[in-house]
N, C-alpha and C. Protein backbone atom coordinates (compact mmCIF):
# COMPACT_ATOMS: atom_id res chain seq x y z
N UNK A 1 188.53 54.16 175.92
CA UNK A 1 188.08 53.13 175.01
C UNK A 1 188.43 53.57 173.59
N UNK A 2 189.12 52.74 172.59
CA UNK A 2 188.81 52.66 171.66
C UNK A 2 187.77 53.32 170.71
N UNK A 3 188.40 54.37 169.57
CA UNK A 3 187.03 54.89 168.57
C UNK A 3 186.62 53.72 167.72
N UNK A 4 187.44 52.69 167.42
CA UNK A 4 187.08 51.28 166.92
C UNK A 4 186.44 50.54 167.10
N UNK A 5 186.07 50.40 168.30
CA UNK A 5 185.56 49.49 169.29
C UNK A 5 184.40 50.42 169.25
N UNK A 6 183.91 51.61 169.50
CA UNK A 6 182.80 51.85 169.95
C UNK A 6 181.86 52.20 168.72
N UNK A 7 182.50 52.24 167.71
CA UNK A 7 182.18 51.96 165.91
C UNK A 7 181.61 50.79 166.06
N UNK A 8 182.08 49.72 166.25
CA UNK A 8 181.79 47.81 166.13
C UNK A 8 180.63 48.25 167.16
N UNK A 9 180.42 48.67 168.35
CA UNK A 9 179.49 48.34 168.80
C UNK A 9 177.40 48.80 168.88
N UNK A 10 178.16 50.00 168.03
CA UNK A 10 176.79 51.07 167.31
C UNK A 10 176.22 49.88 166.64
N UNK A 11 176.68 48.64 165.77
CA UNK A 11 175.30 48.14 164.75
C UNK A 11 174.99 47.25 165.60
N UNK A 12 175.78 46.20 167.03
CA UNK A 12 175.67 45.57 167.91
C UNK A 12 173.90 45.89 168.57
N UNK A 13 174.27 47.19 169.08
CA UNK A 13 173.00 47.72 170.20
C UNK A 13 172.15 48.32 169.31
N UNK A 14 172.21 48.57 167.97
CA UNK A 14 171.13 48.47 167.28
C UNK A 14 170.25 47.29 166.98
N UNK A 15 170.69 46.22 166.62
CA UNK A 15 170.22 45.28 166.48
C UNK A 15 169.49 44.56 167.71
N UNK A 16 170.08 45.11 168.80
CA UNK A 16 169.84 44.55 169.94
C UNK A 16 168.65 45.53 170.35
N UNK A 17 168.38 46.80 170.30
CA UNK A 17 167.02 47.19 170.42
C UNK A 17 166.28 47.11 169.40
N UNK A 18 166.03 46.73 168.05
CA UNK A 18 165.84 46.37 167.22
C UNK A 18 164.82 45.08 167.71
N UNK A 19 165.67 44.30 168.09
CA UNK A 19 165.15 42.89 168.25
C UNK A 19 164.25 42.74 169.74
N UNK A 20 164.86 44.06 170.62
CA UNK A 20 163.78 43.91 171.80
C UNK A 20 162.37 44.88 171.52
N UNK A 21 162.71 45.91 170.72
CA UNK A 21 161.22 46.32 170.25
C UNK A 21 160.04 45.15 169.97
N UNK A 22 160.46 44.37 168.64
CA UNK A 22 159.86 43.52 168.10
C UNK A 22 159.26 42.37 169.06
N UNK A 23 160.10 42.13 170.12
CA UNK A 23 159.42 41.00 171.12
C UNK A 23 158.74 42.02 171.85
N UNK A 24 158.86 43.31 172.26
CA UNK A 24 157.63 43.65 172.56
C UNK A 24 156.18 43.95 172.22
N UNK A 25 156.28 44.18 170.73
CA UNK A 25 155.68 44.22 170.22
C UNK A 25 154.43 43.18 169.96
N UNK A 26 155.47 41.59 170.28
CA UNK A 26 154.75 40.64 170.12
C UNK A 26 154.31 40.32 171.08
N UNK A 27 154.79 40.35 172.32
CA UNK A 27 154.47 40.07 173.19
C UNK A 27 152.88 41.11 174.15
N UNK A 28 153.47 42.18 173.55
CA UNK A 28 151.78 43.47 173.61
C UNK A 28 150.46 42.59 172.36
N UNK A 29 150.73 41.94 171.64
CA UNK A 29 149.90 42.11 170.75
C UNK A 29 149.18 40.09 171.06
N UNK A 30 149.88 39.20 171.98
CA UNK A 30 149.31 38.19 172.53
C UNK A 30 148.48 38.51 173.45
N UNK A 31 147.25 38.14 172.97
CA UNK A 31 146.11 37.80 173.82
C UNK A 31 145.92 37.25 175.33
N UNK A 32 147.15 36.37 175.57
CA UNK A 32 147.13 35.57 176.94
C UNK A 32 147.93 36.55 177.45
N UNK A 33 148.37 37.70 177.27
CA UNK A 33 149.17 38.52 177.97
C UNK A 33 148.09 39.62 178.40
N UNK A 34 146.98 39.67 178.25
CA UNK A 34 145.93 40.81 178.07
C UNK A 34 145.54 40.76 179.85
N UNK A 35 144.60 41.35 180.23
CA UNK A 35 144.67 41.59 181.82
C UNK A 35 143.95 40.87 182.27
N UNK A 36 143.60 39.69 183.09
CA UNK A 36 142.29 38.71 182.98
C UNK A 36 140.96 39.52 183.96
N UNK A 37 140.89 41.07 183.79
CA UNK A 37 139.80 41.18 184.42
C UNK A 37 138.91 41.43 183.70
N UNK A 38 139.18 41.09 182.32
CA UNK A 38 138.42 42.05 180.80
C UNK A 38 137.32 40.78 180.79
N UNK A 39 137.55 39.75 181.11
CA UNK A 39 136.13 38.42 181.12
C UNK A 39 135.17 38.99 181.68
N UNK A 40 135.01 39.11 182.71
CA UNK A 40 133.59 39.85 183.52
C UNK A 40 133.11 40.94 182.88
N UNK A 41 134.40 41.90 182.65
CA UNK A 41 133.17 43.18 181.37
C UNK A 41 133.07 43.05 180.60
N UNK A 42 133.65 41.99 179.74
CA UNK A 42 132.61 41.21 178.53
C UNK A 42 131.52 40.53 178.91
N UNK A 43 131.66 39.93 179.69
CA UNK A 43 130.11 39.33 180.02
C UNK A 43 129.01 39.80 180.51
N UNK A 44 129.39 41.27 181.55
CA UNK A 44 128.65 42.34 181.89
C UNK A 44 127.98 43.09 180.45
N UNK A 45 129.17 43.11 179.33
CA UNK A 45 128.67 43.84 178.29
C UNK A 45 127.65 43.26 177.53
N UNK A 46 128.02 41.83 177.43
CA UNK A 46 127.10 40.75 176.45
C UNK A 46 125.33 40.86 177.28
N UNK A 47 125.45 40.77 178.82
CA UNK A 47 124.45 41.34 179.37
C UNK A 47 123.67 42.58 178.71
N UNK A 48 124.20 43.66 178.84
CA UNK A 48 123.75 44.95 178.60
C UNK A 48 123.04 44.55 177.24
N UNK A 49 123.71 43.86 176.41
CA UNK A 49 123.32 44.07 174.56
C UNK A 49 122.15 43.01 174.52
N UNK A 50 122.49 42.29 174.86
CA UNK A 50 121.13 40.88 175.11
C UNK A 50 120.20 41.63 175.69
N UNK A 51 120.14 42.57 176.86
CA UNK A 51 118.91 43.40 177.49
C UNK A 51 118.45 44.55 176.12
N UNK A 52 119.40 45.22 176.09
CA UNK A 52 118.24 46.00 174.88
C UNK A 52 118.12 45.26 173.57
N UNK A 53 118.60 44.45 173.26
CA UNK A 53 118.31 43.69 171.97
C UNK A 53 116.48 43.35 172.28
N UNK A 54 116.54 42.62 173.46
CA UNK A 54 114.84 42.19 174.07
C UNK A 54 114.43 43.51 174.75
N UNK A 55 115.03 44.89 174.65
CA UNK A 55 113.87 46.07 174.78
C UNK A 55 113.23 46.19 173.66
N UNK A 56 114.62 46.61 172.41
CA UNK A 56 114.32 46.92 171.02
C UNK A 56 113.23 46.12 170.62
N UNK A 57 113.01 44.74 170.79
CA UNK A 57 112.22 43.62 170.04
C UNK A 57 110.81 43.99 170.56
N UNK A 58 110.92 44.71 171.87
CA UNK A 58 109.42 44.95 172.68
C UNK A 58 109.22 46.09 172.01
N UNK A 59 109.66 46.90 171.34
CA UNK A 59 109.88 48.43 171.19
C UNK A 59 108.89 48.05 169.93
N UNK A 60 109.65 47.57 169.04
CA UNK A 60 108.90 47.35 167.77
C UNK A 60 107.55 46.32 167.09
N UNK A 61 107.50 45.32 168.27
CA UNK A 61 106.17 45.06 168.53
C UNK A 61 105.38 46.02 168.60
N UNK A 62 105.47 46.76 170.22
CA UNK A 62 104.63 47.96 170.53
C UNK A 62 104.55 48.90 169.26
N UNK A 63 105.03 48.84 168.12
CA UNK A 63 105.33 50.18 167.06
C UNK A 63 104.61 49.41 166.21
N UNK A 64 104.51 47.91 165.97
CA UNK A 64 103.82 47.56 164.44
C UNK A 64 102.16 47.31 165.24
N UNK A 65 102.08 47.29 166.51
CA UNK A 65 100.34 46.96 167.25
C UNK A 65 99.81 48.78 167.10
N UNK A 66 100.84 49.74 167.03
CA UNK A 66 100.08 51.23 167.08
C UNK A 66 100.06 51.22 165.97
N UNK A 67 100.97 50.71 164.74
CA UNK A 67 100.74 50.92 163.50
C UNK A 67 99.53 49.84 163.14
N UNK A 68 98.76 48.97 163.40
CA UNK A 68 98.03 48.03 162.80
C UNK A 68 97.04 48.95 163.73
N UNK A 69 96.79 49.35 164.70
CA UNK A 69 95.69 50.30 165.14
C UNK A 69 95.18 51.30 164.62
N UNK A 70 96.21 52.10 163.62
CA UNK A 70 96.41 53.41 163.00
C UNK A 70 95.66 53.07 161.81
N UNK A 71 96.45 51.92 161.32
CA UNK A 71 95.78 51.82 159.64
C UNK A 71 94.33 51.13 160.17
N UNK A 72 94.13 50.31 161.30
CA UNK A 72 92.58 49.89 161.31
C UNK A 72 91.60 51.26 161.39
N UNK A 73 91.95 52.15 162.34
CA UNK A 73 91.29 53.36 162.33
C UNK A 73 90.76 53.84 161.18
N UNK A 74 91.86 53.90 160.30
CA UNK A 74 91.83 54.77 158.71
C UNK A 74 90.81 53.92 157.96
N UNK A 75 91.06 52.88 157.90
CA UNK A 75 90.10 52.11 156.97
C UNK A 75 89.10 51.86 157.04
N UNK A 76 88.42 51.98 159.08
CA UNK A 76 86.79 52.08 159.35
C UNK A 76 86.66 53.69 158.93
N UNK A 77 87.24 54.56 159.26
CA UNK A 77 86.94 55.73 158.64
C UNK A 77 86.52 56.22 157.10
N UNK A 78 87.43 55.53 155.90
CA UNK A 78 86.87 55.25 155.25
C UNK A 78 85.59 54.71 154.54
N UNK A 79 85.54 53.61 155.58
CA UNK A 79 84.56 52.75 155.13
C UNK A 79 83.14 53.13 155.84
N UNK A 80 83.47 54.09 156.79
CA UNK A 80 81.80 54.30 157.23
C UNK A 80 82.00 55.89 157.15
């Protein structure tokens, strides 16, 4: 072959992986290309966070009824 020819064809197959990087790129970075088993462990996850969101909320009830017990204590103590 030709040293001419294989000169002309170096900016050819550059461009040409060049341009297939970039569609991969795009094509990794579309959403509808993503794996469809990721729905269920999002919804498993949204589970999990909704459950301790309503522990946490019980948590801190239970924390402001020991704290309104604490300061009632203090203040009959005081007062008698």
């Amino acid at each position: 072959m030709d040293p001419g020819a294989i000169g002309a064809l170096i900016p050819v197959v550059a461009i040409l992986a060049f341009a297939a990087i970039k569609i991969a790129r795009i094509v990794a970075a579309n959403p509808r290309t993503a794996s469809t088993d990721a729905s269920p462990r999002l919804e498993a996850l949204e589970d999990k966070v909704l459950h301790l969101e309503r522990e946490l909320a019980e948590t801190q009830e239970r924390l402001d009824f020991a704290e309104r017990l604490l300061a009632k204590s203090r203040d009959e103590h005081r007062i008698g």
